[in-house]
Protein backbone atom coordinates (compact mmCIF):
# COMPACT_ATOMS: atom_id res chain seq x y z
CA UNK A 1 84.41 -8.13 88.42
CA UNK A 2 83.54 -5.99 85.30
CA UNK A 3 84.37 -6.64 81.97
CA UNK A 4 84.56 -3.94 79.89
CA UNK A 5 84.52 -3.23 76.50
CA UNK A 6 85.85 -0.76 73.87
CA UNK A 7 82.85 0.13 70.73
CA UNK A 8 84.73 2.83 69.25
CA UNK A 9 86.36 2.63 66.01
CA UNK A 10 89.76 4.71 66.73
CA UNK A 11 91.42 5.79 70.19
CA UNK A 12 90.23 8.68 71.61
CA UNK A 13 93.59 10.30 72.41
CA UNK A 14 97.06 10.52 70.28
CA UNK A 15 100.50 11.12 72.11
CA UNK A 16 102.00 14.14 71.90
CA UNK A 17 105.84 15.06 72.50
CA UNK A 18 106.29 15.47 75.74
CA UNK A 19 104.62 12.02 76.87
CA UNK A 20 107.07 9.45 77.85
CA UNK A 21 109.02 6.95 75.63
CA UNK A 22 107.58 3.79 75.44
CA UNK A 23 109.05 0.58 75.64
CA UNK A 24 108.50 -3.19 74.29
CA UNK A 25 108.78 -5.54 77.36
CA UNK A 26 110.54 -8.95 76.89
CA UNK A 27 111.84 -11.74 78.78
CA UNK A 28 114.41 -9.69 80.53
CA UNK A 29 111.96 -7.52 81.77
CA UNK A 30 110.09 -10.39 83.59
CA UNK A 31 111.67 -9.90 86.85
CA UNK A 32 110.66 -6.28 86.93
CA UNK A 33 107.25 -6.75 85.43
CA UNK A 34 106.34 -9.26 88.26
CA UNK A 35 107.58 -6.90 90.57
CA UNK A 36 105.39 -4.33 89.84
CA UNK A 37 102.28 -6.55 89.31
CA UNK A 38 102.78 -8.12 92.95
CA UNK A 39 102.87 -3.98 94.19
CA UNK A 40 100.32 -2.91 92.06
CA UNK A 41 97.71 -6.02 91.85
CA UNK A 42 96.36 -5.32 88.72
CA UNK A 43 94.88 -9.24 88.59
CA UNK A 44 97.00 -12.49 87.76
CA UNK A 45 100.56 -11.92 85.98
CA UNK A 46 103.06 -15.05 86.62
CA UNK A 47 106.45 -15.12 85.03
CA UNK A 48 105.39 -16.17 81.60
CA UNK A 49 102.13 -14.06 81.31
CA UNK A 50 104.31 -11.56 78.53
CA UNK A 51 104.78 -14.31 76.46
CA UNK A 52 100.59 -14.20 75.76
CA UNK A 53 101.03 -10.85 73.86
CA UNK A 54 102.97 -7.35 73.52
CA UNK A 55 103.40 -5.89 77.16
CA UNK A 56 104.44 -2.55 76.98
CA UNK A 57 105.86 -0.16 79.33
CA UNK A 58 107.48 3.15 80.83
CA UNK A 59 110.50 3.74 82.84
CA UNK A 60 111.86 6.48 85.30
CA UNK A 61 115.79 6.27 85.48
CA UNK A 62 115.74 2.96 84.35
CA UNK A 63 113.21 1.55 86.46
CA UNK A 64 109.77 0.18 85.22
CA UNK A 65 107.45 2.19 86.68
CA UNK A 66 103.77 1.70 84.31
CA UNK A 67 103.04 -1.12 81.77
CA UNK A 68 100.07 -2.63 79.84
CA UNK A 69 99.70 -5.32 77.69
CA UNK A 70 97.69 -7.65 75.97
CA UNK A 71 96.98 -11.51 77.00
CA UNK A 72 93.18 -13.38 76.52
CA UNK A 73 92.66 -13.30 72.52
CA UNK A 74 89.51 -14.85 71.25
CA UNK A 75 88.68 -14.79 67.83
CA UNK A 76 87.94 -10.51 66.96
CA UNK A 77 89.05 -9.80 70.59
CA UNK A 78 91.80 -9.09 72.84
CA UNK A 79 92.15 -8.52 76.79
CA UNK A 80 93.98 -5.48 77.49
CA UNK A 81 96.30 -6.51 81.04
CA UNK A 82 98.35 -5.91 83.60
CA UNK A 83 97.13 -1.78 83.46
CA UNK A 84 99.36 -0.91 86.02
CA UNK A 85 101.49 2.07 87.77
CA UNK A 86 103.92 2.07 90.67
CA UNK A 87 102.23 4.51 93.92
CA UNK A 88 105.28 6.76 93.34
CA UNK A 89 104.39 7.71 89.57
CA UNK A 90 100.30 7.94 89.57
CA UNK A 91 98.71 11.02 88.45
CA UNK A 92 101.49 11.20 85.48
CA UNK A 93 98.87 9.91 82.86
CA UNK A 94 101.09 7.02 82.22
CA UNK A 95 98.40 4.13 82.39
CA UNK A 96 96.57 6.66 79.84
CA UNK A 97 99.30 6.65 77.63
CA UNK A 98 100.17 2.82 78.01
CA UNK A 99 96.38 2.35 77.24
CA UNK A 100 95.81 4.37 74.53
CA UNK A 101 98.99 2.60 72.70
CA UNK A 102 97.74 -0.69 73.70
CA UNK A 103 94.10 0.06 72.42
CA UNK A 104 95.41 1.49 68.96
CA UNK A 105 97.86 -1.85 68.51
CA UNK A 106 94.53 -4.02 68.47
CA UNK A 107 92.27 -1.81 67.18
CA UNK A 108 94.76 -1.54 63.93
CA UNK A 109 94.44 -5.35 63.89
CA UNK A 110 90.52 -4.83 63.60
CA UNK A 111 90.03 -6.29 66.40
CA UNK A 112 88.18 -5.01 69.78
CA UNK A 113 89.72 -4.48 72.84
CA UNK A 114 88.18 -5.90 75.78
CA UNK A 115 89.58 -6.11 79.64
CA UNK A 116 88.63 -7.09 83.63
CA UNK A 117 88.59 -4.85 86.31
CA UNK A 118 87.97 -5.24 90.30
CA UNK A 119 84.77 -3.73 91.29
CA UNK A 120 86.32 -1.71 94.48
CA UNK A 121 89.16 -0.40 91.68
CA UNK A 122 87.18 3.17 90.83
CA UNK A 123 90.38 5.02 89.68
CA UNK A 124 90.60 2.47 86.93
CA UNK A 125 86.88 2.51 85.53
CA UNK A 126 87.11 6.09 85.06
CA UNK A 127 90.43 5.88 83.26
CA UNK A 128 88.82 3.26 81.18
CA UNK A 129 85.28 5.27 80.84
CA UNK A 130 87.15 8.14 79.54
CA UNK A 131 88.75 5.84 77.25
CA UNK A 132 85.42 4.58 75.63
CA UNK A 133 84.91 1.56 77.36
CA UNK A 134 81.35 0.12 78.92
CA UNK A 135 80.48 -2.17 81.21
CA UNK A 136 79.58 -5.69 78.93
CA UNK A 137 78.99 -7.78 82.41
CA UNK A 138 79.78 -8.42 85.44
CA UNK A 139 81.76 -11.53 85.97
CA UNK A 140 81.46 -13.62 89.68
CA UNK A 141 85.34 -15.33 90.00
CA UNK A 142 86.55 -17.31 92.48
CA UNK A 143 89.90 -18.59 92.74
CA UNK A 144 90.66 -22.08 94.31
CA UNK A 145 94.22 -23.24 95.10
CA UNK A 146 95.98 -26.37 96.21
CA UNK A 147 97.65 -26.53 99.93
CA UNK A 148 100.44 -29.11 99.46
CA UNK A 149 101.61 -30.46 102.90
């Protein structure tokens, strides 16, 4: 799994009017956020995971359809998360737009942004490429869980 990184002192694109309104996610949102992180399967999300930052998001006709966030901070970083956009509304430039938003939020903190991304998940890297980010490592996860009888 990479992790990438951003270098760059400011975000390399700014919104202009016709993008889509953004939204701060909550608690009432959780529901929907899960939702779309079960379709999607940007990496872990459980029903709490907003409460580890600002998630931020889009929505068609009232339905959450692209969000971002932030979650992992270590001292002068933060893990961008949960990049992620429902099949029906790719190719709109909304993870773009959530990332770019995202990026600037920690970036006018002073600190760096910094996130994980599945190898076989090319659309991603390039979005993130084109954003400024480079490959820092790559990471070698497993994931163990518990069978309860």
């Amino acid at each position: 799994m990479p992790e990438m990184v951003y270098e760059g002192a400011s975000v390399p694109f700014s919104r202009s009017s016709p993008d889509p309104e953004i939204v701060e996610l909550g608690p009432a949102d959780s529901a929907e956020m899960i939702g779309l992180t079960k379709l999607t399967k940007p990496g872990p999300f459980g029903k709490r995971t907003h409460e580890l930052g600002t998630y931020l998001g889009i929505r068609r006709e009232r339905k959450l359809v692209a969000m971002a966030g932030e979650r992992l901070k270590i001292p002068g970083h933060t893990e961008v998360s949960a990049v992620c956009t429902h099949p029906d509304y790719t190719g709109r430039g909304y993870a773009r737009i959530l990332m770019t938003e995202v990026m600037r939020r920690i970036l006018d903190r002073g600190e760096t942004p910094f996130l994980h991304v599945r190898r076989d998940n090319e659309r991603a890297i390039q979005l993130y490429q084109k954003l400024g980010f480079t490959t820092r490592a790559v990471l070698y996860t497993v994931g163990l869980r518990r069978d309860v009888a």
